[in-house]
Every structure is written in C-alpha cells, then in structure tokens.
C-alpha atoms as a PDB file:
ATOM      1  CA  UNK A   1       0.000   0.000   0.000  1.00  0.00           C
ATOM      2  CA  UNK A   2       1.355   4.009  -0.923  1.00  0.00           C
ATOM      3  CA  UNK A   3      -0.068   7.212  -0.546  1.00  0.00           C
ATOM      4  CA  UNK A   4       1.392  10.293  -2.264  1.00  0.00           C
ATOM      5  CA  UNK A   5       1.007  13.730  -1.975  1.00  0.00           C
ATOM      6  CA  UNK A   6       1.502  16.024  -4.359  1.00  0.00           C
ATOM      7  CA  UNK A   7       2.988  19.681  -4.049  1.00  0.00           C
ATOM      8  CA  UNK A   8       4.740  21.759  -7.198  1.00  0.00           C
ATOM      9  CA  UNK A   9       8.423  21.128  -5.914  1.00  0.00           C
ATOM     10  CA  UNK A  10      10.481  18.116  -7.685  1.00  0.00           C
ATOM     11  CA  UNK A  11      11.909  17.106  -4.496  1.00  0.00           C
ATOM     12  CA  UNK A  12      10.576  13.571  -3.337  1.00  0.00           C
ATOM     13  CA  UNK A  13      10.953  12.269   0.304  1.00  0.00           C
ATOM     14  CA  UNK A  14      10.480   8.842   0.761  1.00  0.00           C
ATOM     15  CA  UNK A  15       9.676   8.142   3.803  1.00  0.00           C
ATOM     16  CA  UNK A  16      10.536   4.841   5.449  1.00  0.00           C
ATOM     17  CA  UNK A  17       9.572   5.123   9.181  1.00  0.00           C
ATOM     18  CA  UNK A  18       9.213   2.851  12.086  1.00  0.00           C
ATOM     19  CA  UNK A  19       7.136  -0.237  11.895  1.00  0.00           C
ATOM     20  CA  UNK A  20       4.981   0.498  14.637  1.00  0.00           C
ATOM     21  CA  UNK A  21       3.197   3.792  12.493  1.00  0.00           C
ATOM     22  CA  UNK A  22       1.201   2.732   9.485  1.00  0.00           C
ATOM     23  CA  UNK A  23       0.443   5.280   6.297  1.00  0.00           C
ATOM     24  CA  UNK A  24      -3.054   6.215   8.107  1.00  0.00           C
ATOM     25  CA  UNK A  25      -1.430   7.311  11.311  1.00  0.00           C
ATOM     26  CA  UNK A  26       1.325   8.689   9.252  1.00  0.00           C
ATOM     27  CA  UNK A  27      -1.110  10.669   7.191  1.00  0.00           C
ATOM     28  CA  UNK A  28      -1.055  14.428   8.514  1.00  0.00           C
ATOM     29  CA  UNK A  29       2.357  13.745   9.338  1.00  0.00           C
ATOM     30  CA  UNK A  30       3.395  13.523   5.725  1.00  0.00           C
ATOM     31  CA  UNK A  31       0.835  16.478   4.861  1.00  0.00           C
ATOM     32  CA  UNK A  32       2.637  18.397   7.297  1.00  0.00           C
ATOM     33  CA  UNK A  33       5.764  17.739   5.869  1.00  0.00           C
ATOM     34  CA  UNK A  34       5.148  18.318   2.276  1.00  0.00           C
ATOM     35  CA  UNK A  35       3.126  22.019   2.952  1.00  0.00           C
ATOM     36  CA  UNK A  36       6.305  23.154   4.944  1.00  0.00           C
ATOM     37  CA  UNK A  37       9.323  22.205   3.275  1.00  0.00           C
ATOM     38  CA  UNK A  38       7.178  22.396  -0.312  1.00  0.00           C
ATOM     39  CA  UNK A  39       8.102  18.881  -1.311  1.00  0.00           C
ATOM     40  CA  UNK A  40       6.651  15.426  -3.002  1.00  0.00           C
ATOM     41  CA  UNK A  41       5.880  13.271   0.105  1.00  0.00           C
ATOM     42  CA  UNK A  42       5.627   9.112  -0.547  1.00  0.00           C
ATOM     43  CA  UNK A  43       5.261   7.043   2.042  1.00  0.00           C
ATOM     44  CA  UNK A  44       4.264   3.190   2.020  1.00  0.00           C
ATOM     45  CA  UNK A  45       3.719   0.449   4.559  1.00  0.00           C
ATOM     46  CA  UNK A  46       6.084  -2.464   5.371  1.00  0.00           C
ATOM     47  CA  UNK A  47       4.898  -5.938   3.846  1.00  0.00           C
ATOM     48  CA  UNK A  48       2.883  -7.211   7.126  1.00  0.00           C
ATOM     49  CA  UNK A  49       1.387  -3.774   8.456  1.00  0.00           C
ATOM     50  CA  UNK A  50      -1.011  -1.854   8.083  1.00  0.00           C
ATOM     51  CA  UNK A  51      -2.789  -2.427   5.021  1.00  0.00           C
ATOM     52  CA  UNK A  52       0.082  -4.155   3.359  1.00  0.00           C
ATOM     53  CA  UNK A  53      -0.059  -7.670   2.653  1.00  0.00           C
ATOM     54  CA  UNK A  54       2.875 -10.396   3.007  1.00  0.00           C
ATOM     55  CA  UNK A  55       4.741 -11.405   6.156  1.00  0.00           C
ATOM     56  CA  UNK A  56       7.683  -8.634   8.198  1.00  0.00           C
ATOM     57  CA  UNK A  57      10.849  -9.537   7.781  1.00  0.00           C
ATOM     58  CA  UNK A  58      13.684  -7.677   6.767  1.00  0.00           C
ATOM     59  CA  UNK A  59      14.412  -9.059   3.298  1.00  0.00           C
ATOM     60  CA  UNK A  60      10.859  -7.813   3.459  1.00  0.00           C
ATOM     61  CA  UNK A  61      11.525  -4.448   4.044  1.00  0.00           C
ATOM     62  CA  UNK A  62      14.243  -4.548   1.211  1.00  0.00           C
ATOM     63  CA  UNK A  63      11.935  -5.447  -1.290  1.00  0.00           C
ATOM     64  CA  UNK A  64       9.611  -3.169  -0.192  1.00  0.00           C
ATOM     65  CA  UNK A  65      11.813   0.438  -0.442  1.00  0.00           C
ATOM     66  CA  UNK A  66      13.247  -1.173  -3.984  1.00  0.00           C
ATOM     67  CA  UNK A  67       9.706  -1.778  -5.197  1.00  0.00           C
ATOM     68  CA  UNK A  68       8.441   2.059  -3.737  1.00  0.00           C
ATOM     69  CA  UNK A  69      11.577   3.497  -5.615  1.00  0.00           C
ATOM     70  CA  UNK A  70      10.888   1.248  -9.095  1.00  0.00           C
ATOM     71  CA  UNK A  71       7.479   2.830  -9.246  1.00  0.00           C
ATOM     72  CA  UNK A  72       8.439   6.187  -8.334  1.00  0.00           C
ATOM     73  CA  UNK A  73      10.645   6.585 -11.232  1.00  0.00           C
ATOM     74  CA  UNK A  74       9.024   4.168 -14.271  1.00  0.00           C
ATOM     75  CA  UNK A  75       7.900   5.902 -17.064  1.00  0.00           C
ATOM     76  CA  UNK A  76       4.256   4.709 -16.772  1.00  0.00           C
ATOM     77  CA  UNK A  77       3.911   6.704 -13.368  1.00  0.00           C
ATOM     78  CA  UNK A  78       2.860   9.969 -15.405  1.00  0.00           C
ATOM     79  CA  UNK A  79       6.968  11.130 -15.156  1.00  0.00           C
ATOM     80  CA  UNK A  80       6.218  11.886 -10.994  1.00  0.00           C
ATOM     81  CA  UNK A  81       9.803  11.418 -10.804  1.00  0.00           C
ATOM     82  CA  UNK A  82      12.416  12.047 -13.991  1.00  0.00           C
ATOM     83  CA  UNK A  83      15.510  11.879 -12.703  1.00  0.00           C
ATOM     84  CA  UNK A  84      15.647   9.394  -9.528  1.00  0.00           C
ATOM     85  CA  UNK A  85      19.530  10.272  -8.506  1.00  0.00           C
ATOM     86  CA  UNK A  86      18.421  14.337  -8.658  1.00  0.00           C
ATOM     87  CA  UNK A  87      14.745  13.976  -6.908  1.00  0.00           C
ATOM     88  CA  UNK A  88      14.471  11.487  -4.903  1.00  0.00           C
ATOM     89  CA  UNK A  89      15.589  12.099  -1.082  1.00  0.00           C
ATOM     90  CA  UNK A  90      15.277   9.441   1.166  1.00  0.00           C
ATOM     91  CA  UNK A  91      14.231   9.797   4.688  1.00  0.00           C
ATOM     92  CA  UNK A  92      14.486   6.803   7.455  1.00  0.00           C
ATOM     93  CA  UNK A  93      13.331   6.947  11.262  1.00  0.00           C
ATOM     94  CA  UNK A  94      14.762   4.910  13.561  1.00  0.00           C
ATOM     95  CA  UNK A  95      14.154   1.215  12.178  1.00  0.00           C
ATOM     96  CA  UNK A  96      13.334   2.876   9.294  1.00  0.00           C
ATOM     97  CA  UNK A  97      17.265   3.857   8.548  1.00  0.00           C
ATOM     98  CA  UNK A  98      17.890   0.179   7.834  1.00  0.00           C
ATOM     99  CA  UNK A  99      16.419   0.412   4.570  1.00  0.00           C
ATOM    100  CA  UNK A 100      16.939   3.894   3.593  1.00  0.00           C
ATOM    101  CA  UNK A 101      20.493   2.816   3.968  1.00  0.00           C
ATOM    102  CA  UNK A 102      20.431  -0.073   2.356  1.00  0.00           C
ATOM    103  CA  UNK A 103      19.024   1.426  -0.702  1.00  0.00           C
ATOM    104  CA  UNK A 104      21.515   4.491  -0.522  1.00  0.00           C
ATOM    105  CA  UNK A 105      24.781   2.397  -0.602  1.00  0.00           C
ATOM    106  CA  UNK A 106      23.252   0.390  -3.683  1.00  0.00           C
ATOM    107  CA  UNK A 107      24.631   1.463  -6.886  1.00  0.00           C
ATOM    108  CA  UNK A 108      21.751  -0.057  -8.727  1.00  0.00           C
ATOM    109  CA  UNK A 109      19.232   2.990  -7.767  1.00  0.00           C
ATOM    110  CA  UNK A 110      20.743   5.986  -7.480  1.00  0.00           C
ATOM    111  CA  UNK A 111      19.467   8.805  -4.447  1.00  0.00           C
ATOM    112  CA  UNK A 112      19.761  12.448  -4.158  1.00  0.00           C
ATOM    113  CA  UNK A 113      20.033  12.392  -0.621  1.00  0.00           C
ATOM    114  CA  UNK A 114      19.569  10.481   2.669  1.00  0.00           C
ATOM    115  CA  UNK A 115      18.071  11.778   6.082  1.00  0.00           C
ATOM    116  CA  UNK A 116      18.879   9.492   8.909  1.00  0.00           C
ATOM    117  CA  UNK A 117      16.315  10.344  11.981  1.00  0.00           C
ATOM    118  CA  UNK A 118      17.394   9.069  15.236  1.00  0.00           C
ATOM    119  CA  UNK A 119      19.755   6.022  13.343  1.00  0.00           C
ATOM    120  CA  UNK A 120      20.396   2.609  14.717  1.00  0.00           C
ATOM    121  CA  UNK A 121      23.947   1.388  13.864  1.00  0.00           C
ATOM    122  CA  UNK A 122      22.481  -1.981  13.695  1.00  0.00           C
ATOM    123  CA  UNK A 123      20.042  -4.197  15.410  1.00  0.00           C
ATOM    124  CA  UNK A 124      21.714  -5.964  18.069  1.00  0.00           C
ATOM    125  CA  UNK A 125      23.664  -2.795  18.836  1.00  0.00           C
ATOM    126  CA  UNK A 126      20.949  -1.432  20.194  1.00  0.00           C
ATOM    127  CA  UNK A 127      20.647  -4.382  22.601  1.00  0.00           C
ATOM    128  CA  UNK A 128      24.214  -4.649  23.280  1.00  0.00           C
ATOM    129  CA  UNK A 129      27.168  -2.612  22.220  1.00  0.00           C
ATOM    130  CA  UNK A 130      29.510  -5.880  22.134  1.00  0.00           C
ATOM    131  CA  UNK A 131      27.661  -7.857  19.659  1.00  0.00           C
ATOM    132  CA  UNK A 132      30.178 -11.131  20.320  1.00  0.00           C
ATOM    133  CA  UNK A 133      29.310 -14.440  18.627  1.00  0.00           C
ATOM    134  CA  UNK A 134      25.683 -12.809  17.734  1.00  0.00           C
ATOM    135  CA  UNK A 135      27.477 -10.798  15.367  1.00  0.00           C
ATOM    136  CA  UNK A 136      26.273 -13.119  12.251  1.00  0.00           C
ATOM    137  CA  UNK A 137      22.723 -12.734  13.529  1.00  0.00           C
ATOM    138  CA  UNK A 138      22.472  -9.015  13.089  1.00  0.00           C
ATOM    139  CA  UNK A 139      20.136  -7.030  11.002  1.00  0.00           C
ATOM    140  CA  UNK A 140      20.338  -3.784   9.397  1.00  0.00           C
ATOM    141  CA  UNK A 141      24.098  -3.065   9.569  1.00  0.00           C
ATOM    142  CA  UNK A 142      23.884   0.628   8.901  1.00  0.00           C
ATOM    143  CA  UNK A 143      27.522   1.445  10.250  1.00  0.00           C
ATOM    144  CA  UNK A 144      28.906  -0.689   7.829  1.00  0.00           C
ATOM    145  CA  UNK A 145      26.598  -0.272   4.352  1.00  0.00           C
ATOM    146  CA  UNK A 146      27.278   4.072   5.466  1.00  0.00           C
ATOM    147  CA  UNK A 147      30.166   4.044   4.324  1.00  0.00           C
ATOM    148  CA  UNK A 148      29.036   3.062   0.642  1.00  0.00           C
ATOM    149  CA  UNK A 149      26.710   5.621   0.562  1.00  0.00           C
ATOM    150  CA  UNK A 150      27.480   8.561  -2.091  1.00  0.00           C
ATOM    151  CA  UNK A 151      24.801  11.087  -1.573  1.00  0.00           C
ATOM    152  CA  UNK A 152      24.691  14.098   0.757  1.00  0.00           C
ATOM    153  CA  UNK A 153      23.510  12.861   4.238  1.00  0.00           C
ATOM    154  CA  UNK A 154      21.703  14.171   7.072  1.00  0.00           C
ATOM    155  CA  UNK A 155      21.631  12.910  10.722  1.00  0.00           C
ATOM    156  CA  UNK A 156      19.526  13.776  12.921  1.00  0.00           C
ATOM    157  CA  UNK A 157      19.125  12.300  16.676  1.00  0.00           C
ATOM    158  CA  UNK A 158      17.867  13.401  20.145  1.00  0.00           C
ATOM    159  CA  UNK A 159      20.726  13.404  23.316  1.00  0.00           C
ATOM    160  CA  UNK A 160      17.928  12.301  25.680  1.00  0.00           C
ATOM    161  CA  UNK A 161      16.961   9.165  23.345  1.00  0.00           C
ATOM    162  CA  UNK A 162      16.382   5.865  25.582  1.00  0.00           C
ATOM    163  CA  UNK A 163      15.427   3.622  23.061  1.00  0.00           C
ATOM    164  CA  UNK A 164      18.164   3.951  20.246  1.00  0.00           C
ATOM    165  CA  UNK A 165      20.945   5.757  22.186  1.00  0.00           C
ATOM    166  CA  UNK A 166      22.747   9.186  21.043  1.00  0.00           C
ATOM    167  CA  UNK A 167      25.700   6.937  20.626  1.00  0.00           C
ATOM    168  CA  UNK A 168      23.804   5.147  17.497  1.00  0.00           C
ATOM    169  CA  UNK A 169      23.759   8.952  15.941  1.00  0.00           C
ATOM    170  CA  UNK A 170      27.254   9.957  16.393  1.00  0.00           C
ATOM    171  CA  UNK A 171      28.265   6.509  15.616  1.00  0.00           C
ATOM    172  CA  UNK A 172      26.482   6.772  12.293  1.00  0.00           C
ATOM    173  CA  UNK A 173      27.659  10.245  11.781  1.00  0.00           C
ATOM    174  CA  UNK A 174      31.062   9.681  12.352  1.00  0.00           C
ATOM    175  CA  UNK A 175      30.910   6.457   9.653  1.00  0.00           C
ATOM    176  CA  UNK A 176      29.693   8.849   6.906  1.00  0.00           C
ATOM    177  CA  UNK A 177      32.033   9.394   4.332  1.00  0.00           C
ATOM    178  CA  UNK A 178      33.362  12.350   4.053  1.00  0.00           C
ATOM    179  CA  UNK A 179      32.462  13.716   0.358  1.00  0.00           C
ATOM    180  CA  UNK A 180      28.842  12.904   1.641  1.00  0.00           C
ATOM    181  CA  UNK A 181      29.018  14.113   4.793  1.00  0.00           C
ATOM    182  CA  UNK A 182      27.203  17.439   6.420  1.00  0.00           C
ATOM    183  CA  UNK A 183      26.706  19.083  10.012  1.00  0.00           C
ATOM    184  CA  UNK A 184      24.715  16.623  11.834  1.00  0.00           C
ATOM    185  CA  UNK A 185      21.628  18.092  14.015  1.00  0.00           C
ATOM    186  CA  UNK A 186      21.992  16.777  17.135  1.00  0.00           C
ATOM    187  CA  UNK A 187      18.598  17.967  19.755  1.00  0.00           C
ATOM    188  CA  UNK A 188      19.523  18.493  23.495  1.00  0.00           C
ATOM    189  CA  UNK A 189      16.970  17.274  24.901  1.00  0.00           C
ATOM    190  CA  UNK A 190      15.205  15.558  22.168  1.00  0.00           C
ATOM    191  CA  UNK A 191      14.210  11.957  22.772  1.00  0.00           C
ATOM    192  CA  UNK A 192      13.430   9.325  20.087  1.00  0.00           C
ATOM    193  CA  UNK A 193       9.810  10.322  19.102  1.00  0.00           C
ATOM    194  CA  UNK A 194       9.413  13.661  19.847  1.00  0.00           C
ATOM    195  CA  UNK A 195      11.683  15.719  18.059  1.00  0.00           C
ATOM    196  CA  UNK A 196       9.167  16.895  15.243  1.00  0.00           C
ATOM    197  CA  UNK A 197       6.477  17.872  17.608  1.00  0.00           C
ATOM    198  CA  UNK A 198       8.383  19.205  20.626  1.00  0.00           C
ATOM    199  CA  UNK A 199      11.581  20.454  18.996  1.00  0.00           C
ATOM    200  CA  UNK A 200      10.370  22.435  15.868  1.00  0.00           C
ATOM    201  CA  UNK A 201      12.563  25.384  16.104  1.00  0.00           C
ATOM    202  CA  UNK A 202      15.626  23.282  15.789  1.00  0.00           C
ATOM    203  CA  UNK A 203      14.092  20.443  13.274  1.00  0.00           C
ATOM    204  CA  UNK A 204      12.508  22.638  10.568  1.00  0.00           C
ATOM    205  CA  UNK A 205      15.269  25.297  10.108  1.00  0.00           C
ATOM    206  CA  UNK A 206      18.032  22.285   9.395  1.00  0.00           C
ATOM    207  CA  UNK A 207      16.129  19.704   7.507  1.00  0.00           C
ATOM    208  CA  UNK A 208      14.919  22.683   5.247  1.00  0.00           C
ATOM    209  CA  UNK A 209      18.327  23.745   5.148  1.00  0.00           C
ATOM    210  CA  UNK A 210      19.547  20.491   3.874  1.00  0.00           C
ATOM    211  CA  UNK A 211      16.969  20.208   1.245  1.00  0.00           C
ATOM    212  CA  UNK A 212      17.820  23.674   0.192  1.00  0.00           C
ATOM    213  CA  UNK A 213      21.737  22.153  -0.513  1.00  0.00           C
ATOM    214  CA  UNK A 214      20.754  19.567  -2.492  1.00  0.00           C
ATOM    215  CA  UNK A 215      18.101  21.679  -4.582  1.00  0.00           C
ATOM    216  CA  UNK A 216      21.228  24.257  -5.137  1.00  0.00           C
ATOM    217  CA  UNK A 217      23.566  21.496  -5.822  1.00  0.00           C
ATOM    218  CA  UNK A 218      20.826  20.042  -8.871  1.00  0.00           C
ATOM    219  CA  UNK A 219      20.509  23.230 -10.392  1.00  0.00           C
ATOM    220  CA  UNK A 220      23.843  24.132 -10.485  1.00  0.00           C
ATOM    221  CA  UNK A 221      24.100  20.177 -12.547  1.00  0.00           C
ATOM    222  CA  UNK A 222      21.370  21.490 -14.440  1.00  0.00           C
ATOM    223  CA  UNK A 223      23.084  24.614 -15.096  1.00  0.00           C
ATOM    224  CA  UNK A 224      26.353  22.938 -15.718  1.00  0.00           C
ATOM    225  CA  UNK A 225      24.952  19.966 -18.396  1.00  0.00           C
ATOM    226  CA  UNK A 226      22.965  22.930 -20.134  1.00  0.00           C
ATOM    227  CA  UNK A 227      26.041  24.711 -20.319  1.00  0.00           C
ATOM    228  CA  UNK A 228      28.138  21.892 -21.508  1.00  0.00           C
ATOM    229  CA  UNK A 229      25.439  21.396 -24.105  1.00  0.00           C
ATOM    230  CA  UNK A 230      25.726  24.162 -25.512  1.00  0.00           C
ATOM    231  CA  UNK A 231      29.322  24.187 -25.922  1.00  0.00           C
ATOM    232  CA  UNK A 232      28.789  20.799 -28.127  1.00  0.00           C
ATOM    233  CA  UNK A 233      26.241  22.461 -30.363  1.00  0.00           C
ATOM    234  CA  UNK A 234      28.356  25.136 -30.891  1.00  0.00           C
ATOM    235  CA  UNK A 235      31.678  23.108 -31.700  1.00  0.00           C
ATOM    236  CA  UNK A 236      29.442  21.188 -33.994  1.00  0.00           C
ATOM    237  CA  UNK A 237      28.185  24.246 -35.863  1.00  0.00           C
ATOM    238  CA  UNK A 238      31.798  25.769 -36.408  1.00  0.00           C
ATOM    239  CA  UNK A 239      33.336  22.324 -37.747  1.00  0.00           C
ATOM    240  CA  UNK A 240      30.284  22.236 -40.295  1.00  0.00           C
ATOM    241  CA  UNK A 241      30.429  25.430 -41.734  1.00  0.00           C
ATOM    242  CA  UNK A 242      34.402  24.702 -41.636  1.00  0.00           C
END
C-alpha cells in the first residue's frame, strides 16, 4: 500500500519510518511535511502492516523500499519522478534507517540524498554494544553499508533518546564518508519520538536547510549539463560550416 502527496516542488521524500506507524497514522504527518518544506511526500507500509499484505521480515523491508523506488521513477507513473539520482531524497526513522540505507549504498538505484532520523547502527547494537558471537545474527548493519553511501547525508538524533541511544547517531555520523558528509543536528533534549512535535525550532530550520543544498547542488548540474550542451552544439556548428 502508498499514498502520495503532491505539491509543485520536484523534491521527493520517501519516507521509510518505524514499523509500529502505518500510512493512516502517518497521514497528517506527511501532509505536514510536504506544505512546509514544499516537497513530493511518498510514504508506504512495510509488507505485514497496516494495510500491506505479506509477512515482516527484513528481506521484506528490502523489497519493499526497492519496489516504492521502481514505481516512483518508471515511465508509466505519469513522469512523478524524472531523474531518480536528482529527486528522490530518502528519509528513514529509527528502524526505518535500515532500509533507507540499504538502498543508498546500492549502486543499482541511485538517491539524491539520505536523512537518517534518530539512526540505529544496527540491530543488536541497540541491545548490546559488544555484539560477540551474535554478530552473524544481526540485522540492518547501517555502520557498515554508510560508508558506501554517495549522496549528501543528514543525521539527525535526540541526546535524551532511551530507546536507540545518542551513541547510534554519532556513531552513524562519524561512519559517513566524508564527500557525503554534512553538520549533523543533534537535539539536546530531544528523545526518540518527539523531536518533530516538541523540537520544531531546531528540526525545521536544518532539515529545510539540507533540502535547500541539495536543490542548489541540482541546479547548479542542471546549469552545468545545459552549459556543456551548448558548448557541443556550438563546436558542432563551427566544424560544419568549416
């Protein structure tokens, strides 16, 4: 199951939250989030919630953000997105980073950015910090797959957080390389679902911020490839009348 919301920007998030919240519940939150920041929102449920059919499991969850990002950007979806690897932003919350990052450090579908919201390194490290023998059990192994990722990337975690500690954060901002690293925003006080609502001042002004970077960065692409265009035609137009 999807829902998308349309505003004029090019800009898509897609949004790949925490288990527990379904698109319904989800709903005014992604309203809210396209009317301020002026952006495409998409959002879709796991296979095995909500409305969704199938079973949860992770390979689940795979499938599912490949399968969100395949429709988003085939040419039978009216063009809503054109150019995947200059649109499409992706935006992960908590369980929810697993396969935002997962997708990121693919080279197979290509992202214009990544927002990390209050990260988990991995699963079992946020049970345990020494993972020992259970280390070939573990799922979503953000702090390793990071460090593949090429787009510009946002983190974004609460000090106060109690169920995926700050440590997963600076952990996962400290992994990032650096061409696609930027300043993290980091909420004193902030805990793991409550940032949005309680911490707006701090939120708005940085994610907006971020979006406004990589809007700047694809029209100065734009700019450049129109440029370099150009060029061409006009090469080609003094060799033939040479």
């Amino acid at each position: 199951e999807a829902s998308l919301i349309y505003s004029p920007q090019l800009l898509l998030i897609n949004l790949t939250l925490c288990p527990a919240a379904d698109c319904g519940l989800l709903r005014e939150r992604y309203i809210q989030l396209s009317n301020i920041f002026k952006v495409n929102v998409f959002g879709y449920d796991y296979s095995g919630y909500g409305e969704a059919s199938g079973s949860p499991s992770e390979s689940n969850t795979y499938a599912d953000i490949e399968a969100a990002y395949d429709w988003l950007a085939r040419k039978e979806s009216n063009r809503i997105c054109s150019d995947p690897a200059k649109q499409i932003i992706l935006y992960g919350q908590s369980v929810g980073s697993g396969p935002s990052v997962f997708l990121a450090s693919s080279m197979k579908r290509p992202v214009c950015g990544l927002i990390l919201h209050s990260p988990i390194m991995s699963g079992i490290r946020v049970l345990m910090e020494n993972r020992g023998p259970l280390c070939c059990c573990d799922i979503y192994p953000n702090i390793n797959r990071i460090k593949r990722v090429t787009c510009p990337v946002l983190v974004i975690h609460g000090d106060r957080d109690i169920e995926v500690g700050f440590n997963h954060g600076v952990g996962m901002q400290e992994a990032v390389p650096k061409h696609s690293k930027t300043e993290p925003c980091w909420i004193e006080g902030g805990g793991h679902n409550n940032i949005v609502d309680e911490f707006p001042h701090e939120y708005y002004p940085k994610v907006q911020a971020f979006l406004n970077s990589l809007k700047n960065t694809r029209d100065t692409m734009n700019t450049n490839a129109s440029a370099s265009s150009s060029n061409t035609a006009e090469k080609e137009m003094v060799l033939s009348s040479s």
